[in-house]
N, C-alpha and C. Protein backbone atom coordinates (compact mmCIF):
# COMPACT_ATOMS: atom_id res chain seq x y z
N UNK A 1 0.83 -1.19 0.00
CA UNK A 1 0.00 0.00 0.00
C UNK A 1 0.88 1.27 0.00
N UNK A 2 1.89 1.11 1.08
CA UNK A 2 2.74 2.43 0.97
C UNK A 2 3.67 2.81 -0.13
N UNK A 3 3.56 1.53 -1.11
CA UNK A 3 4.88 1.53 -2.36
C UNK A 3 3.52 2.41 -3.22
N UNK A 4 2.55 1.87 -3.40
CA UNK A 4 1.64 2.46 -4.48
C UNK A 4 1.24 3.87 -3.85
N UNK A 5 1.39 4.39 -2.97
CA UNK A 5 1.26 5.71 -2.05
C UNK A 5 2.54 6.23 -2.67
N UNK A 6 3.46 6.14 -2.85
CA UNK A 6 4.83 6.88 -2.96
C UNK A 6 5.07 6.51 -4.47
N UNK A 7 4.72 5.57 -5.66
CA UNK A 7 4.35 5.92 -6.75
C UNK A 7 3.76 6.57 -7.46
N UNK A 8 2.57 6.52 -6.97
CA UNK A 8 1.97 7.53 -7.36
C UNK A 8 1.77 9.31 -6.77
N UNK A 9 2.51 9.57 -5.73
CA UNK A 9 3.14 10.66 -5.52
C UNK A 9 3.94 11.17 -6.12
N UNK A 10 4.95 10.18 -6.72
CA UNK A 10 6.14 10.69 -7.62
C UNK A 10 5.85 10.97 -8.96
N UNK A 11 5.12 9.52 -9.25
CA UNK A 11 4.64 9.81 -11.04
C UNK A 11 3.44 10.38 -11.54
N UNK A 12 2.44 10.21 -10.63
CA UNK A 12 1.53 11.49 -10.87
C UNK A 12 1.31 12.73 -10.92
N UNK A 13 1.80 12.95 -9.51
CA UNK A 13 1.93 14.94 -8.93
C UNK A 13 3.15 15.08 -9.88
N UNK A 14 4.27 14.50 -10.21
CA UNK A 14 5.57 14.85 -10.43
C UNK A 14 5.97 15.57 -9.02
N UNK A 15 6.37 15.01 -7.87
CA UNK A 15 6.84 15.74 -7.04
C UNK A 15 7.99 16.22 -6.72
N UNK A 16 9.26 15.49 -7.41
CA UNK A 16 10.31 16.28 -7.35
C UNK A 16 9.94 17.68 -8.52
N UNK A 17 9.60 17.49 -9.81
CA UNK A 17 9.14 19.17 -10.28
C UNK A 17 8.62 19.77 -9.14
N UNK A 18 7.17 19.55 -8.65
CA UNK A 18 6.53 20.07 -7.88
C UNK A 18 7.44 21.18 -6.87
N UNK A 19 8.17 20.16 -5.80
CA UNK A 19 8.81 20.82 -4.95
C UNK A 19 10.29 21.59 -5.32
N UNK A 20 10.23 21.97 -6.70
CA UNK A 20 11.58 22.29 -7.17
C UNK A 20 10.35 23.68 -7.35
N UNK A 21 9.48 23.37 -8.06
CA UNK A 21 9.03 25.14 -8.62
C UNK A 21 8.39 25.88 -7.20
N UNK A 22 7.73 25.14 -6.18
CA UNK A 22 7.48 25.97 -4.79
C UNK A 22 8.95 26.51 -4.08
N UNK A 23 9.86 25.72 -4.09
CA UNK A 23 10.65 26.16 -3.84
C UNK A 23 11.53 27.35 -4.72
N UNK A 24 11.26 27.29 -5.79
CA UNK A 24 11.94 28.71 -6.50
C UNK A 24 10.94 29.94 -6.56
N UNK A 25 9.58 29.60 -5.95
CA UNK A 25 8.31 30.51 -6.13
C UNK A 25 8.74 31.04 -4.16
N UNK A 26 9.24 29.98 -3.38
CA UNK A 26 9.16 30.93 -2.23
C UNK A 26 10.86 31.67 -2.16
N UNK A 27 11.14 31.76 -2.77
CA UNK A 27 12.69 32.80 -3.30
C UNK A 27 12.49 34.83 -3.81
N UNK A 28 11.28 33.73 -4.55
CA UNK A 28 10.80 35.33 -5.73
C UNK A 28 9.89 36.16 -4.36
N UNK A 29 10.45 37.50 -4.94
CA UNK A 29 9.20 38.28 -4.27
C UNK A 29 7.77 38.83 -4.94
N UNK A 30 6.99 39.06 -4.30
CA UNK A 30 5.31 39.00 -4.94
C UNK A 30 5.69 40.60 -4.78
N UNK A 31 5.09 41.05 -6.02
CA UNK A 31 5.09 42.41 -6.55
C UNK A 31 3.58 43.02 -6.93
N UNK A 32 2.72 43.70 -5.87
CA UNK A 32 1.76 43.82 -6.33
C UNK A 32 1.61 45.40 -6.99
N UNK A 33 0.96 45.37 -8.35
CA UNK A 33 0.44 46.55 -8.96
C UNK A 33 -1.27 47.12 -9.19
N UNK A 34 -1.45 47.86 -9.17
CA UNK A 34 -2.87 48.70 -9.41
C UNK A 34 -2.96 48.33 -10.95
N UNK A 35 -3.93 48.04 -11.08
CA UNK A 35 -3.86 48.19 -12.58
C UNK A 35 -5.87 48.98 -12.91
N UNK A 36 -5.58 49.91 -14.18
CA UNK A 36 -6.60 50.37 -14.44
C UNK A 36 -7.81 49.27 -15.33
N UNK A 37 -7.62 48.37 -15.93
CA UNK A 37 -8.64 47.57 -16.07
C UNK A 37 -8.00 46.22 -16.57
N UNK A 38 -8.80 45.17 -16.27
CA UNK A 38 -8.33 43.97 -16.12
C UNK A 38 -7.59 43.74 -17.23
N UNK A 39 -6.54 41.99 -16.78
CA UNK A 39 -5.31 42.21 -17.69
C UNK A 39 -6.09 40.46 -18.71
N UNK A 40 -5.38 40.47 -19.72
CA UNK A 40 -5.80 39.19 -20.61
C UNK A 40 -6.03 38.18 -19.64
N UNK A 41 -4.79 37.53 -18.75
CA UNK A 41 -5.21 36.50 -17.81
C UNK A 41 -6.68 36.60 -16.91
N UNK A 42 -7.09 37.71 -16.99
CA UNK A 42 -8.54 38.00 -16.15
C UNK A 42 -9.99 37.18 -16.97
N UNK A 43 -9.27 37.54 -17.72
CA UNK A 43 -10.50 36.94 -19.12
C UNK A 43 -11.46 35.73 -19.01
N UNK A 44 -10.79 34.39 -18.94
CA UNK A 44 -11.79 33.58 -18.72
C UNK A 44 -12.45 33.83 -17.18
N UNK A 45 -11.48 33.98 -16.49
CA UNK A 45 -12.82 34.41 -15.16
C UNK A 45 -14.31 35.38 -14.89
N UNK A 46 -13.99 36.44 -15.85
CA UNK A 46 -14.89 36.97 -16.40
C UNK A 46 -15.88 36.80 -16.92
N UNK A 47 -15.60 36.05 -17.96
CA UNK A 47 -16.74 35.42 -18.66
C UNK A 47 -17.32 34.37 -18.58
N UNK A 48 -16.44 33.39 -17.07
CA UNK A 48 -17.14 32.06 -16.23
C UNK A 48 -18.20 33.03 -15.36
N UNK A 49 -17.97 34.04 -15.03
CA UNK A 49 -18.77 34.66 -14.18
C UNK A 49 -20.58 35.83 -14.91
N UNK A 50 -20.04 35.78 -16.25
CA UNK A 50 -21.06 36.15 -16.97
C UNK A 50 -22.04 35.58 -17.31
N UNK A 51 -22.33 34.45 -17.12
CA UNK A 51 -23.04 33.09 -17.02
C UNK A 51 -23.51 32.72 -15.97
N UNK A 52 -22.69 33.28 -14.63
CA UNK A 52 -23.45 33.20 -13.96
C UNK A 52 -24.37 34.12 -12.95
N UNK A 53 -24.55 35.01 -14.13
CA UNK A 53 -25.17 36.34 -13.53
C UNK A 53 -26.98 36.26 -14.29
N UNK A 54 -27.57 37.19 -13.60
CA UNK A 54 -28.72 37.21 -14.24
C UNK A 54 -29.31 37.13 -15.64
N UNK A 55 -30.66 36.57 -15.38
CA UNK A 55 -31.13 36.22 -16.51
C UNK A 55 -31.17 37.66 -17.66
N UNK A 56 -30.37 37.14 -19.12
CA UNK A 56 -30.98 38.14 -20.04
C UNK A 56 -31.25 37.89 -21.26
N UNK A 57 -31.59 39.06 -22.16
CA UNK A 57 -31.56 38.75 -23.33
C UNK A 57 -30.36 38.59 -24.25
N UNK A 58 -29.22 39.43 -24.03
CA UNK A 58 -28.14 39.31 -24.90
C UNK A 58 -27.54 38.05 -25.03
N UNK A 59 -26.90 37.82 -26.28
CA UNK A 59 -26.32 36.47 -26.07
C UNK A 59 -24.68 36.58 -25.44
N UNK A 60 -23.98 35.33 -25.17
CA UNK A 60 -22.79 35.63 -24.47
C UNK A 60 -21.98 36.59 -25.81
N UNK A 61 -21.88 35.75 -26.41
CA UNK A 61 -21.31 37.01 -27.69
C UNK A 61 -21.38 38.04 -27.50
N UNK A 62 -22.42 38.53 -26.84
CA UNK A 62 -22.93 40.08 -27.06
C UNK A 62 -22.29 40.60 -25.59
N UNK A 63 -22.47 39.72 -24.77
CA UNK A 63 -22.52 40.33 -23.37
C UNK A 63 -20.27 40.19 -23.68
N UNK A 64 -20.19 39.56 -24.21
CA UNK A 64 -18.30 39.36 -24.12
C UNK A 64 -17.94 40.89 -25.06
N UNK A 65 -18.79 41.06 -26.10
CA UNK A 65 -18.23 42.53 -26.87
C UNK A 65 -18.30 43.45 -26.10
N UNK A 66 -19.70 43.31 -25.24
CA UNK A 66 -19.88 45.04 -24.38
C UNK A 66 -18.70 45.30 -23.30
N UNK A 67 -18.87 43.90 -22.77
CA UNK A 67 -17.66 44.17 -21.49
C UNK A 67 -16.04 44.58 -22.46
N UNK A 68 -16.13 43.96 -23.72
CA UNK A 68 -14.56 44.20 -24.22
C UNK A 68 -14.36 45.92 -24.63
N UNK A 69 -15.79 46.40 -24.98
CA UNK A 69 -15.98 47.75 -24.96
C UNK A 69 -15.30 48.45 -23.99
N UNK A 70 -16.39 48.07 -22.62
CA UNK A 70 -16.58 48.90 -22.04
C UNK A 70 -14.88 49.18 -21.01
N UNK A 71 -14.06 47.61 -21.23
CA UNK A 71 -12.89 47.86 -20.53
C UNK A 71 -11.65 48.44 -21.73
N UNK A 72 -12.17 49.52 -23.01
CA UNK A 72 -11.47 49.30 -24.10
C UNK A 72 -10.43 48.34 -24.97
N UNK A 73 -11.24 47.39 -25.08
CA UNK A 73 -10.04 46.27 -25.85
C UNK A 73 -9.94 46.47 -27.07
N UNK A 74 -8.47 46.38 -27.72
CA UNK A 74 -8.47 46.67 -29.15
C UNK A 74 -9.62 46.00 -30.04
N UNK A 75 -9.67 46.52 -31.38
CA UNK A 75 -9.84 45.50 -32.28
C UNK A 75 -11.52 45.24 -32.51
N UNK A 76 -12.15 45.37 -31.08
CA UNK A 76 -13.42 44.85 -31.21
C UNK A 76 -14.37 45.77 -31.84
N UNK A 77 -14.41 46.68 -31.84
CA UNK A 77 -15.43 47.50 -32.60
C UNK A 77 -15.24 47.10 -34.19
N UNK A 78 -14.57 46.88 -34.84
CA UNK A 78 -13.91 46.65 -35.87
C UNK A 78 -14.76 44.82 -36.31
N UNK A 79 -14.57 44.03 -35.18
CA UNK A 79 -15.22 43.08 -35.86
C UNK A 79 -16.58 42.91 -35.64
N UNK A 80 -17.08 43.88 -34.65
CA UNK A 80 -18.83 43.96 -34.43
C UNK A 80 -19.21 44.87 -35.82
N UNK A 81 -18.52 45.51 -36.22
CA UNK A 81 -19.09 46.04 -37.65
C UNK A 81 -19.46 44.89 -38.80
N UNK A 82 -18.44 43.95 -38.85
CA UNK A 82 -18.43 42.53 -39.76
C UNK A 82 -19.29 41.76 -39.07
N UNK A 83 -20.21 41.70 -38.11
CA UNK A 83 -21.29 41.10 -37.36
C UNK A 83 -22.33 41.99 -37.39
N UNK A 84 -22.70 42.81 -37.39
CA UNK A 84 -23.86 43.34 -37.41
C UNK A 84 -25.13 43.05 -38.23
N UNK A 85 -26.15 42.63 -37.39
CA UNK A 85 -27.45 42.02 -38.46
C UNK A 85 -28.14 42.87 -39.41
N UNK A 86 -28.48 42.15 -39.92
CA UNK A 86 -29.74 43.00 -41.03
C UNK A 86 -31.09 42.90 -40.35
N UNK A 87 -31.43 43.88 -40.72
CA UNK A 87 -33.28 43.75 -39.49
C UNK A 87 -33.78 42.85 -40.63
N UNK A 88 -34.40 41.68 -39.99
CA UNK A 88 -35.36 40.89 -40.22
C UNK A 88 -34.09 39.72 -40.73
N UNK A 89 -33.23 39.70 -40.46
CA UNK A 89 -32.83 38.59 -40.60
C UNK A 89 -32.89 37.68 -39.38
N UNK A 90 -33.48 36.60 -39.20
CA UNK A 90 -32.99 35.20 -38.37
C UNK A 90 -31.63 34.47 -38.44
N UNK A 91 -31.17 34.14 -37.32
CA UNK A 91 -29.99 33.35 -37.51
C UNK A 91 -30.39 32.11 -36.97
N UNK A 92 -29.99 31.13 -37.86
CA UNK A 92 -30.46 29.91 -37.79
C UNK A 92 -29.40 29.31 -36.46
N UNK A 93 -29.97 28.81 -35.22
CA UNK A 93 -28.49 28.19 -34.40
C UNK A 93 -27.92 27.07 -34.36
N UNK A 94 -26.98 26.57 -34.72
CA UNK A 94 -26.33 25.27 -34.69
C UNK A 94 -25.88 24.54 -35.92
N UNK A 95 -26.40 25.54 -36.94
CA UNK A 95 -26.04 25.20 -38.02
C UNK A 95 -25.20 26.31 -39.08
């Protein structure tokens, strides 16, 4: 039991990596900055959290452009122009 306990500690976790990168992570110092609006790594948390906010009408598409708006991200106004519907068009979904 204790050989398959200490196999799979080693070859699963990888624990010599493991305890090689905590140990070069408690060396470094943590540098905290202000930042004026969220950074790329923020991103999927964002939009795990947009889903789970109240019920609406926009679709996530829509609700991911406004927020990319509203925190100015390049680029996006630019491809909501190449998206923009025609009144009375339907979009068929899934196909």
């Amino acid at each position: 039991m204790r050989q398959a306990y200490n196999e799979a500690l080693a070859f699963q976790l990888e624990e010599f990596r493991l305890r090689a990168a905590l140990q070069r992570i408690e060396k470094q110092s943590i540098i905290l900055k202000t930042i004026e609006r969220p950074t790329p790594f923020a991103f999927p948390i964002m939009v795990d959290s947009l889903g789970r906010e109240k019920l609406t009408t926009e679709t996530m598409e829509e609700r991911i452009a406004k927020m990319a708006r509203h925190y100015g991200a390049e680029g996006v106004n630019a491809k909501e122009r190449s998206k923009e519907r025609k009144v009375g068009y339907v979009r068929k979904r899934g196909l």
